[in-house]
PDB file of N, CA and C in Angstrom:
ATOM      1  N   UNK A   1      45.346   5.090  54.708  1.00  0.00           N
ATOM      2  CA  UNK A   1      45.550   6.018  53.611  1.00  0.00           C
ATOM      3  C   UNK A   1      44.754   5.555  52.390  1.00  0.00           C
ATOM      4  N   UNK A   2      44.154   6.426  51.956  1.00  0.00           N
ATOM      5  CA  UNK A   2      43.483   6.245  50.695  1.00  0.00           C
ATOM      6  C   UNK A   2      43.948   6.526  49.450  1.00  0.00           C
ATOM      7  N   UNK A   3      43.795   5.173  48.528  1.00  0.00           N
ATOM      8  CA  UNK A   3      44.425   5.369  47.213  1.00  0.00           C
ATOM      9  C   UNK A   3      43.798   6.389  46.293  1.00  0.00           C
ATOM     10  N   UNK A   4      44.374   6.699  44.931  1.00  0.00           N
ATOM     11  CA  UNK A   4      44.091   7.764  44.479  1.00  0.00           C
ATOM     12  C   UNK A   4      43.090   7.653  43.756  1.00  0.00           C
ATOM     13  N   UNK A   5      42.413   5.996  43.129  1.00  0.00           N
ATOM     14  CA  UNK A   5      40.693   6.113  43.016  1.00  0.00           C
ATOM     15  C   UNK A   5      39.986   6.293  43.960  1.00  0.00           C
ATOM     16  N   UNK A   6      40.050   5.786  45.146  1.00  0.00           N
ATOM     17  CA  UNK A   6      38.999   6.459  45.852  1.00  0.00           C
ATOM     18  C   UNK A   6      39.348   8.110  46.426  1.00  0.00           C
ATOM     19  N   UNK A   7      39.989   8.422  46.291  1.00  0.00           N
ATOM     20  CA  UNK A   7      40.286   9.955  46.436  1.00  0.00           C
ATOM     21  C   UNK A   7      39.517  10.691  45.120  1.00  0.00           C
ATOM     22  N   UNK A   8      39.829   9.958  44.006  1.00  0.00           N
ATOM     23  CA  UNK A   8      38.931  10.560  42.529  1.00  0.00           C
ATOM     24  C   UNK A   8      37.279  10.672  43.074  1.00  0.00           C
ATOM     25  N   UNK A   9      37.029   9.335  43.276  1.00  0.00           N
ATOM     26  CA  UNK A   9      35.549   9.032  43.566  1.00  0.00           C
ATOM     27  C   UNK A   9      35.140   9.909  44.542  1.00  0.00           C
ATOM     28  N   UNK A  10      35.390   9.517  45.828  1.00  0.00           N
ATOM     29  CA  UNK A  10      35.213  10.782  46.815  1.00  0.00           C
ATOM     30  C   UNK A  10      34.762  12.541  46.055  1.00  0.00           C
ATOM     31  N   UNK A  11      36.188  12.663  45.652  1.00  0.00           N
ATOM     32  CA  UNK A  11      36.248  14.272  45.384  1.00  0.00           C
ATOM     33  C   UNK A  11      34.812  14.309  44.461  1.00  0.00           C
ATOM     34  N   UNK A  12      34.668  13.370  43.418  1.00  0.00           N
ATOM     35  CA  UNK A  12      33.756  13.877  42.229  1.00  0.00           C
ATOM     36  C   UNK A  12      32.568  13.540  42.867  1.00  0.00           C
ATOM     37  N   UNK A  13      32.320  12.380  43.568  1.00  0.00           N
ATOM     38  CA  UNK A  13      30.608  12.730  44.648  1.00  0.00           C
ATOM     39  C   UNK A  13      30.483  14.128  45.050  1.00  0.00           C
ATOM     40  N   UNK A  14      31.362  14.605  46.119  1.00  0.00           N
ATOM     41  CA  UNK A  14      31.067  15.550  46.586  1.00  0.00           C
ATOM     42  C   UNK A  14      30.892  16.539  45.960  1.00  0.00           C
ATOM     43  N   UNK A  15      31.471  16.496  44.426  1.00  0.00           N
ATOM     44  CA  UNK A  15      31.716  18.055  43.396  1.00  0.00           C
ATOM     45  C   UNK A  15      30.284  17.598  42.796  1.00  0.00           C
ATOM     46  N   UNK A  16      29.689  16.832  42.124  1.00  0.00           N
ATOM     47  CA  UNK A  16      28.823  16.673  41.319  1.00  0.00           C
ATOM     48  C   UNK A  16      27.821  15.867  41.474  1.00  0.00           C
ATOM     49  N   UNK A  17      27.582  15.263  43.427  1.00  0.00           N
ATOM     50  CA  UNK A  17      26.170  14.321  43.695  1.00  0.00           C
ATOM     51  C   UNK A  17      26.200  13.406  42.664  1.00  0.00           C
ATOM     52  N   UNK A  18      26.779  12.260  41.909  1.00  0.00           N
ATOM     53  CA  UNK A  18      26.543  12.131  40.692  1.00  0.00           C
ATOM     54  C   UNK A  18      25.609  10.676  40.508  1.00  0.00           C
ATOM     55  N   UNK A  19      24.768  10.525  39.392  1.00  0.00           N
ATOM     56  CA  UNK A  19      23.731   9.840  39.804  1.00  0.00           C
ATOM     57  C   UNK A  19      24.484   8.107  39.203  1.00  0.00           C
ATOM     58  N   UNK A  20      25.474   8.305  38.780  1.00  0.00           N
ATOM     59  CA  UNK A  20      25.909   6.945  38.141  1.00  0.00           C
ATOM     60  C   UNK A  20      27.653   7.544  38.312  1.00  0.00           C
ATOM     61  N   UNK A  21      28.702   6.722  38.543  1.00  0.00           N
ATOM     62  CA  UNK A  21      30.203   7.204  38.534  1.00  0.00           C
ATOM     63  C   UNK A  21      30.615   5.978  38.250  1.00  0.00           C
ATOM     64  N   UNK A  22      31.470   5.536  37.291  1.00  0.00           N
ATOM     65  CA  UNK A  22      32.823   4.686  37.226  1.00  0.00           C
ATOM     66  C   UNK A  22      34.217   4.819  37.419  1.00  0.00           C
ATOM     67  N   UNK A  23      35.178   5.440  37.413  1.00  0.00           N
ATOM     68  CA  UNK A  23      36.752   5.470  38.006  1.00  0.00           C
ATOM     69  C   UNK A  23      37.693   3.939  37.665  1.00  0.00           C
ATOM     70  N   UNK A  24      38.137   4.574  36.715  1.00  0.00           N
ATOM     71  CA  UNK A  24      39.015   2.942  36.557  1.00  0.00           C
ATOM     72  C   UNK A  24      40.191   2.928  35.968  1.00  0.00           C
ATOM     73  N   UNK A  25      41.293   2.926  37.307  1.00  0.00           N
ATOM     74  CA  UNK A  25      42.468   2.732  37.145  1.00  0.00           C
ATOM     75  C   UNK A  25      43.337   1.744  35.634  1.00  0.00           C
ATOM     76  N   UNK A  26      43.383   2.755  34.740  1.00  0.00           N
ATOM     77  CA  UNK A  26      43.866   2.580  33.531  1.00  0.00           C
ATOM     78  C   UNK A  26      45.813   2.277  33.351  1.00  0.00           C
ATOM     79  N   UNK A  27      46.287   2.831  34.263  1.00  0.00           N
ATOM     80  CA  UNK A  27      47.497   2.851  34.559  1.00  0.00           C
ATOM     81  C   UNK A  27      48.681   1.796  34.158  1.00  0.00           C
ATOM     82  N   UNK A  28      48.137   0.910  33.784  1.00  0.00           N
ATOM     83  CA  UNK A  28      49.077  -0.973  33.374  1.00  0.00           C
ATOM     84  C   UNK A  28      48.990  -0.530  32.159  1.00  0.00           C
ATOM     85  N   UNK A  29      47.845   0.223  30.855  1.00  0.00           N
ATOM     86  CA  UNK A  29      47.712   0.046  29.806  1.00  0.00           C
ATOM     87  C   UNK A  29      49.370   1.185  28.874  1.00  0.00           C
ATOM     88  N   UNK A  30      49.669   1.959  30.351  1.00  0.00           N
ATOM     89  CA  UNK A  30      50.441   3.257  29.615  1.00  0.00           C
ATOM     90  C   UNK A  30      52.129   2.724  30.338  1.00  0.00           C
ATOM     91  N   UNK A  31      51.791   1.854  30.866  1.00  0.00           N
ATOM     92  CA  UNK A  31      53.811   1.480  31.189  1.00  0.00           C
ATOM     93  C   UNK A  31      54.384   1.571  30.271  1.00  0.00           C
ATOM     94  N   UNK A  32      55.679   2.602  30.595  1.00  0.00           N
ATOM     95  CA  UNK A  32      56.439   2.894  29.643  1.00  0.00           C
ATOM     96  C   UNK A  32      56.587   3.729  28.999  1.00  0.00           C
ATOM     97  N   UNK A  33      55.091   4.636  28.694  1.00  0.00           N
ATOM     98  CA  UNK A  33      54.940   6.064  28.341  1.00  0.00           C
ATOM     99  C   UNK A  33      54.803   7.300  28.757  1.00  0.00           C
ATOM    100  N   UNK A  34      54.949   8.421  28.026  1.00  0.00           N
ATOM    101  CA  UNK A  34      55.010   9.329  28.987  1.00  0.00           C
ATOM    102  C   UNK A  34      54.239   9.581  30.621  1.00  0.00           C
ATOM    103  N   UNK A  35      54.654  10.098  31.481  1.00  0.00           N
ATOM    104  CA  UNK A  35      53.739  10.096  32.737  1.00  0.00           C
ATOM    105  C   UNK A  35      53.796   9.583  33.490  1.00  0.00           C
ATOM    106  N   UNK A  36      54.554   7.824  33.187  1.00  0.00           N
ATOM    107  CA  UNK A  36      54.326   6.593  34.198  1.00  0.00           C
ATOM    108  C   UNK A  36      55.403   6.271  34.608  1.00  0.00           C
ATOM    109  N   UNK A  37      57.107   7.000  34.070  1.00  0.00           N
ATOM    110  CA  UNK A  37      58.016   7.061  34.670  1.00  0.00           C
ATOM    111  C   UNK A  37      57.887   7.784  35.535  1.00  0.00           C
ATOM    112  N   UNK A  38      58.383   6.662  36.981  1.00  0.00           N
ATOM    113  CA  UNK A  38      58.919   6.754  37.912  1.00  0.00           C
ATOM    114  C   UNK A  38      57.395   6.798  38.939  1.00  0.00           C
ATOM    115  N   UNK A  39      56.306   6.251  38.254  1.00  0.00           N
ATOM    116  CA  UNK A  39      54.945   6.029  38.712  1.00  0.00           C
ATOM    117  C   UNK A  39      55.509   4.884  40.261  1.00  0.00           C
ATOM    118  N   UNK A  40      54.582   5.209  41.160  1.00  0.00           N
ATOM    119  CA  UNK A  40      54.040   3.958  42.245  1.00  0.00           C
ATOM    120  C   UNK A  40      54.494   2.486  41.465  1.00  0.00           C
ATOM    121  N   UNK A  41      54.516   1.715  41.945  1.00  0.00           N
ATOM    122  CA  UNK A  41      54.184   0.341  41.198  1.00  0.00           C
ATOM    123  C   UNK A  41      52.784  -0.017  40.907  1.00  0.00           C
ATOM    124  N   UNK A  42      51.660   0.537  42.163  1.00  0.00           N
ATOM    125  CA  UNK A  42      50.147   0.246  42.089  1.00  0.00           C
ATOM    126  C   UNK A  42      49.485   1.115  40.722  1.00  0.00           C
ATOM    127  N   UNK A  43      50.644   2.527  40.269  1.00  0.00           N
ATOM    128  CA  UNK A  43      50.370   2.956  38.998  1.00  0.00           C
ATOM    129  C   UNK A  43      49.626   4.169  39.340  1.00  0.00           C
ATOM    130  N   UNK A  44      48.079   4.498  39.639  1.00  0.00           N
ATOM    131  CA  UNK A  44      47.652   5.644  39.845  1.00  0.00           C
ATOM    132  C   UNK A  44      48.286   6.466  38.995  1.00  0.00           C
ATOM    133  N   UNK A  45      48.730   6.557  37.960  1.00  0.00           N
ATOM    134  CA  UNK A  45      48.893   8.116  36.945  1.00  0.00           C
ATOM    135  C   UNK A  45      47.804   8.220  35.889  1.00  0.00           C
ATOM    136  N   UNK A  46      47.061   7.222  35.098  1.00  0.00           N
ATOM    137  CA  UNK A  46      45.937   6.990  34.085  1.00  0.00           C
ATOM    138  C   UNK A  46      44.855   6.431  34.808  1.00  0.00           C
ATOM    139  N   UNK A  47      43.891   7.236  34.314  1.00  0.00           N
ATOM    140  CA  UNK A  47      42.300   6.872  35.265  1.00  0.00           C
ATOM    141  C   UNK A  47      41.083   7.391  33.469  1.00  0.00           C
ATOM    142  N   UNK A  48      40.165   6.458  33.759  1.00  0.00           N
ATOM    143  CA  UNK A  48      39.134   6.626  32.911  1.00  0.00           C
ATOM    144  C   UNK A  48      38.104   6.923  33.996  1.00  0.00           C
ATOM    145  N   UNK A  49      37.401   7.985  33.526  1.00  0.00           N
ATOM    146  CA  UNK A  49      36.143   8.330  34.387  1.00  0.00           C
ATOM    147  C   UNK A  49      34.801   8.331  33.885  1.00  0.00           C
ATOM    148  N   UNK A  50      33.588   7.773  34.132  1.00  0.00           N
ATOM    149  CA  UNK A  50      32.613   7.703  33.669  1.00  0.00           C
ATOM    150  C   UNK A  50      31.486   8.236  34.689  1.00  0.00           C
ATOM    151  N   UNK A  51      30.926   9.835  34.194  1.00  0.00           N
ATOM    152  CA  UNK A  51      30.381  10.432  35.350  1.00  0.00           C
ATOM    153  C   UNK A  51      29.208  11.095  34.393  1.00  0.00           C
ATOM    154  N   UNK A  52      27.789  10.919  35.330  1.00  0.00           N
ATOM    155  CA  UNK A  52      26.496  11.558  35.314  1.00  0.00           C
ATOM    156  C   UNK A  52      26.009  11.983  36.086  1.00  0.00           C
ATOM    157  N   UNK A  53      25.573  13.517  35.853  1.00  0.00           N
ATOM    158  CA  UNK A  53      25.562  14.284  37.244  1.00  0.00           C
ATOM    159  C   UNK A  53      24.207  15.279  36.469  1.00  0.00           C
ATOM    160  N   UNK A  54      23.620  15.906  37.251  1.00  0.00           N
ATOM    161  CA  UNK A  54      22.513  16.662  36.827  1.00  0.00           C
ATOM    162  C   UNK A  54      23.601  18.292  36.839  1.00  0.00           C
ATOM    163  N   UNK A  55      24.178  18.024  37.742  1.00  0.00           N
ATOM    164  CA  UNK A  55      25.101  19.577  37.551  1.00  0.00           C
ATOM    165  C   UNK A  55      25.248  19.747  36.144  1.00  0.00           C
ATOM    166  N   UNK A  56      25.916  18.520  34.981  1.00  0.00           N
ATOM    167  CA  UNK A  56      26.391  18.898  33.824  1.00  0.00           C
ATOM    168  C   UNK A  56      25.288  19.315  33.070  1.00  0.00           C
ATOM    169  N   UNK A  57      23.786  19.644  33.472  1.00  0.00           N
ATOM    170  CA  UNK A  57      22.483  19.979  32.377  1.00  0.00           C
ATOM    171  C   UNK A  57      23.079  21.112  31.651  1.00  0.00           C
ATOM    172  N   UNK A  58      22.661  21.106  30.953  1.00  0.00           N
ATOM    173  CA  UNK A  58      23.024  22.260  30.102  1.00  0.00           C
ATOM    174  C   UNK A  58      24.959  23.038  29.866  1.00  0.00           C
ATOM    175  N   UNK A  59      25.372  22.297  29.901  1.00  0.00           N
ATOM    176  CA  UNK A  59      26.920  22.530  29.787  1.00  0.00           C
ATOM    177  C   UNK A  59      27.392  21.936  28.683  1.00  0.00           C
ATOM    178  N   UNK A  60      28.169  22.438  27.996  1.00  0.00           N
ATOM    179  CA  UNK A  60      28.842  21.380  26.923  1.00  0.00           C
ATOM    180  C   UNK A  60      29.785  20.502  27.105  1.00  0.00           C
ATOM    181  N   UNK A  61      30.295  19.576  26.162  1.00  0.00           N
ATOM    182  CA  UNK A  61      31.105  18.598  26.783  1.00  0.00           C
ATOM    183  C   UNK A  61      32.503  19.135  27.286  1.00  0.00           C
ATOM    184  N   UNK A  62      33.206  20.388  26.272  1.00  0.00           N
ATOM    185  CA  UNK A  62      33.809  21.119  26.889  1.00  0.00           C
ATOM    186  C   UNK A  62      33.766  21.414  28.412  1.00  0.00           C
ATOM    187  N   UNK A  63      32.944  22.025  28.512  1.00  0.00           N
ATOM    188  CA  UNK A  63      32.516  22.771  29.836  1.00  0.00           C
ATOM    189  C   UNK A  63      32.645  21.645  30.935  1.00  0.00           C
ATOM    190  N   UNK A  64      32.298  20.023  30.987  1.00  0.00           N
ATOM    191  CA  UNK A  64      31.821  19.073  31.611  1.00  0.00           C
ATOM    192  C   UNK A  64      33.331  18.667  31.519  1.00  0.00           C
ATOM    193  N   UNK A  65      33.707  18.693  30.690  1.00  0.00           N
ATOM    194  CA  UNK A  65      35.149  17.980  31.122  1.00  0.00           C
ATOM    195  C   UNK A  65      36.206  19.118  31.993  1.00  0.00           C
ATOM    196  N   UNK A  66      36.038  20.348  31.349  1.00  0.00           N
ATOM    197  CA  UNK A  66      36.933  21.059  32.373  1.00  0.00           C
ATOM    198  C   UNK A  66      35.980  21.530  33.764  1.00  0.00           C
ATOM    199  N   UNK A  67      35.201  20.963  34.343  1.00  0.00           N
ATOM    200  CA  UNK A  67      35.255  20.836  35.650  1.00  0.00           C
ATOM    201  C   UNK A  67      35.317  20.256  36.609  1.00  0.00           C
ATOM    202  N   UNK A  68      35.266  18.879  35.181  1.00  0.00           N
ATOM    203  CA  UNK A  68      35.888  17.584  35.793  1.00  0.00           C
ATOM    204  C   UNK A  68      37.332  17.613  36.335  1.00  0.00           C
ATOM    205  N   UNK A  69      38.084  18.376  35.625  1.00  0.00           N
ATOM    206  CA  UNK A  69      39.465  18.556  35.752  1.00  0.00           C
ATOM    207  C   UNK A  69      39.922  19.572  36.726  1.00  0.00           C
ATOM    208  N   UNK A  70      39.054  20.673  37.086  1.00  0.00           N
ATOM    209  CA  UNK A  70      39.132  21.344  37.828  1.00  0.00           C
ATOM    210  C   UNK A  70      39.245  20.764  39.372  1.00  0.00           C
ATOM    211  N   UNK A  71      38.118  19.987  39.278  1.00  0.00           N
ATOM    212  CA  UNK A  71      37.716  19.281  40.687  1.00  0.00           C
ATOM    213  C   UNK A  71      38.739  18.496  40.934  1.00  0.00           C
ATOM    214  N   UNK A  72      39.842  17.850  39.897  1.00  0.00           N
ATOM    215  CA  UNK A  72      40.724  16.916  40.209  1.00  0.00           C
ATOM    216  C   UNK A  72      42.066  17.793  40.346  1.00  0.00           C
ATOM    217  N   UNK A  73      42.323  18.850  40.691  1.00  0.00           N
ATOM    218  CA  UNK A  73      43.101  20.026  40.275  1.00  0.00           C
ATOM    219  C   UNK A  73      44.061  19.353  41.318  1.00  0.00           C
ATOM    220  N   UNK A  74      44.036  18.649  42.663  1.00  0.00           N
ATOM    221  CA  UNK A  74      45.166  18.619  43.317  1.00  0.00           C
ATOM    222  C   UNK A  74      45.049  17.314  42.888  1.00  0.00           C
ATOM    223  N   UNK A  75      44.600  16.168  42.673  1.00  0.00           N
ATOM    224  CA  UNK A  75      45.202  14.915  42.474  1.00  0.00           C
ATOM    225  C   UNK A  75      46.260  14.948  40.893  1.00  0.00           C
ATOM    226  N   UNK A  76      45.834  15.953  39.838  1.00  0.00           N
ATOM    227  CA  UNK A  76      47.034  16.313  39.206  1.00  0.00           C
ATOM    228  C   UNK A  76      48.440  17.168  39.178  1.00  0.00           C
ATOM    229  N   UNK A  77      48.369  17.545  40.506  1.00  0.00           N
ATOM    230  CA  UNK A  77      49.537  18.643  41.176  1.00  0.00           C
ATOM    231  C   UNK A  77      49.909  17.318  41.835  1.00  0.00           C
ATOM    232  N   UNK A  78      49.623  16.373  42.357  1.00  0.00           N
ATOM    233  CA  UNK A  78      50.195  15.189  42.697  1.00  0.00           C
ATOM    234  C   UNK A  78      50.609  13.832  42.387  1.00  0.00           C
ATOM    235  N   UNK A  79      50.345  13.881  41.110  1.00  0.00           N
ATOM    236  CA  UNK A  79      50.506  12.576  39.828  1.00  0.00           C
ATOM    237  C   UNK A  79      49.993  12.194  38.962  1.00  0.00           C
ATOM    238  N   UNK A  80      48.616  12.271  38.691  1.00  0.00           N
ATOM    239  CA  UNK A  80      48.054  11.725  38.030  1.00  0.00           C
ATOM    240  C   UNK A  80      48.291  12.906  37.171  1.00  0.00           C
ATOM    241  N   UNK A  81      48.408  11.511  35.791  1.00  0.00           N
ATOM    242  CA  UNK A  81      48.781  12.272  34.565  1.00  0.00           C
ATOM    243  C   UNK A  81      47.807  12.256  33.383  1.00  0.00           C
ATOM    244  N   UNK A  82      47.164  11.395  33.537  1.00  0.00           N
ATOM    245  CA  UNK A  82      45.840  11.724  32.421  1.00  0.00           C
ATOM    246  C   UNK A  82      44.710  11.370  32.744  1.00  0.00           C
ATOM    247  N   UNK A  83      43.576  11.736  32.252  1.00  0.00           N
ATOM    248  CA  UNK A  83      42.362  11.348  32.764  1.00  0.00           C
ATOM    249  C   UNK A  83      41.634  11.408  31.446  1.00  0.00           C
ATOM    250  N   UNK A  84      40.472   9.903  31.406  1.00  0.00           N
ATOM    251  CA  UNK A  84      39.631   9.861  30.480  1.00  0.00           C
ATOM    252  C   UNK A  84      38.579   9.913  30.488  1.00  0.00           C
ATOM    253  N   UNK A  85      37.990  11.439  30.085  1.00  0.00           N
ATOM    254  CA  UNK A  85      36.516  12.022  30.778  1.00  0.00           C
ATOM    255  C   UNK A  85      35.284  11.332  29.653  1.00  0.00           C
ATOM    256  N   UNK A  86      34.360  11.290  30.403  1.00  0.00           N
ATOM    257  CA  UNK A  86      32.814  10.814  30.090  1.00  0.00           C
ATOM    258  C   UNK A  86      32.150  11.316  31.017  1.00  0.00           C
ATOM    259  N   UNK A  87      31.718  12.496  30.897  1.00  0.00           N
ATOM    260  CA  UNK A  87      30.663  12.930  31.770  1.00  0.00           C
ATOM    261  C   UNK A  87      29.597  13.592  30.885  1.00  0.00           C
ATOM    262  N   UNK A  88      28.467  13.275  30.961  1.00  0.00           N
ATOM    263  CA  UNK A  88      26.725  13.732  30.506  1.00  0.00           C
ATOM    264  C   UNK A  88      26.452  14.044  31.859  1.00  0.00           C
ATOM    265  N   UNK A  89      24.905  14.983  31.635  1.00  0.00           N
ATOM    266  CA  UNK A  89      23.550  14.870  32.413  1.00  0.00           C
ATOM    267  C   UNK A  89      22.772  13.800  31.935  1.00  0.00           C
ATOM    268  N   UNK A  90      21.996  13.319  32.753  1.00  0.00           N
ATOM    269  CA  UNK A  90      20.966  12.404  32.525  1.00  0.00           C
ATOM    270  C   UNK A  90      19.969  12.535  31.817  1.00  0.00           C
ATOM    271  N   UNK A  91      19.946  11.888  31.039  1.00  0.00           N
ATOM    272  CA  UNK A  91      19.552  11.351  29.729  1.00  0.00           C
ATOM    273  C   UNK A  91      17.496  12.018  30.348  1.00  0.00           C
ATOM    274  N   UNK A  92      17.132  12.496  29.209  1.00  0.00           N
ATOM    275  CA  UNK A  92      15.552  12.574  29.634  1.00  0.00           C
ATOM    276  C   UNK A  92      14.740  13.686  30.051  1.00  0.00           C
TER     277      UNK A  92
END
């Protein structure tokens, strides 16, 4: 069974080919606050994402973050409670 970063990672390759990705289980920093009651112990509810994809050319950051969120549409119907978007196109 696969945990819910590599389920992030996975999903966002396949949504956005992306030419650089980070994913990093943020989850220890929010114990205690909203979201993380009654979390896993391994945590999976807070994730920071750091994504560059040529899909996002011409989109605004708006736009780049809600399809970031889109694409994660069932891993938040299943726990994860926040996500910290960074997604550009490549620079150039």
């Amino acid at each position: 069974m696969t945990n819910r970063s590599e389920r992030i990672r996975t999903t966002l390759t396949q949504a956005f080919a992306p030419e650089d990705l980070d994913v990093v289980d943020d989850s220890a920093r929010h114990a205690g606050h909203a979201g993380h009651a009654g979390a896993s112990p391994e945590g999976e509810t807070h994730f920071k994402v750091r994504i560059v994809s040529k899909k996002f050319d011409g989109m605004s950051r708006v736009a780049m973050q809600r399809a970031v969120n889109d694409a994660l549409k069932s891993e938040f119907e299943s726990g994860l409670h926040a996500l910290n978007i960074r997604a550009s196109a490549p620079a150039g």
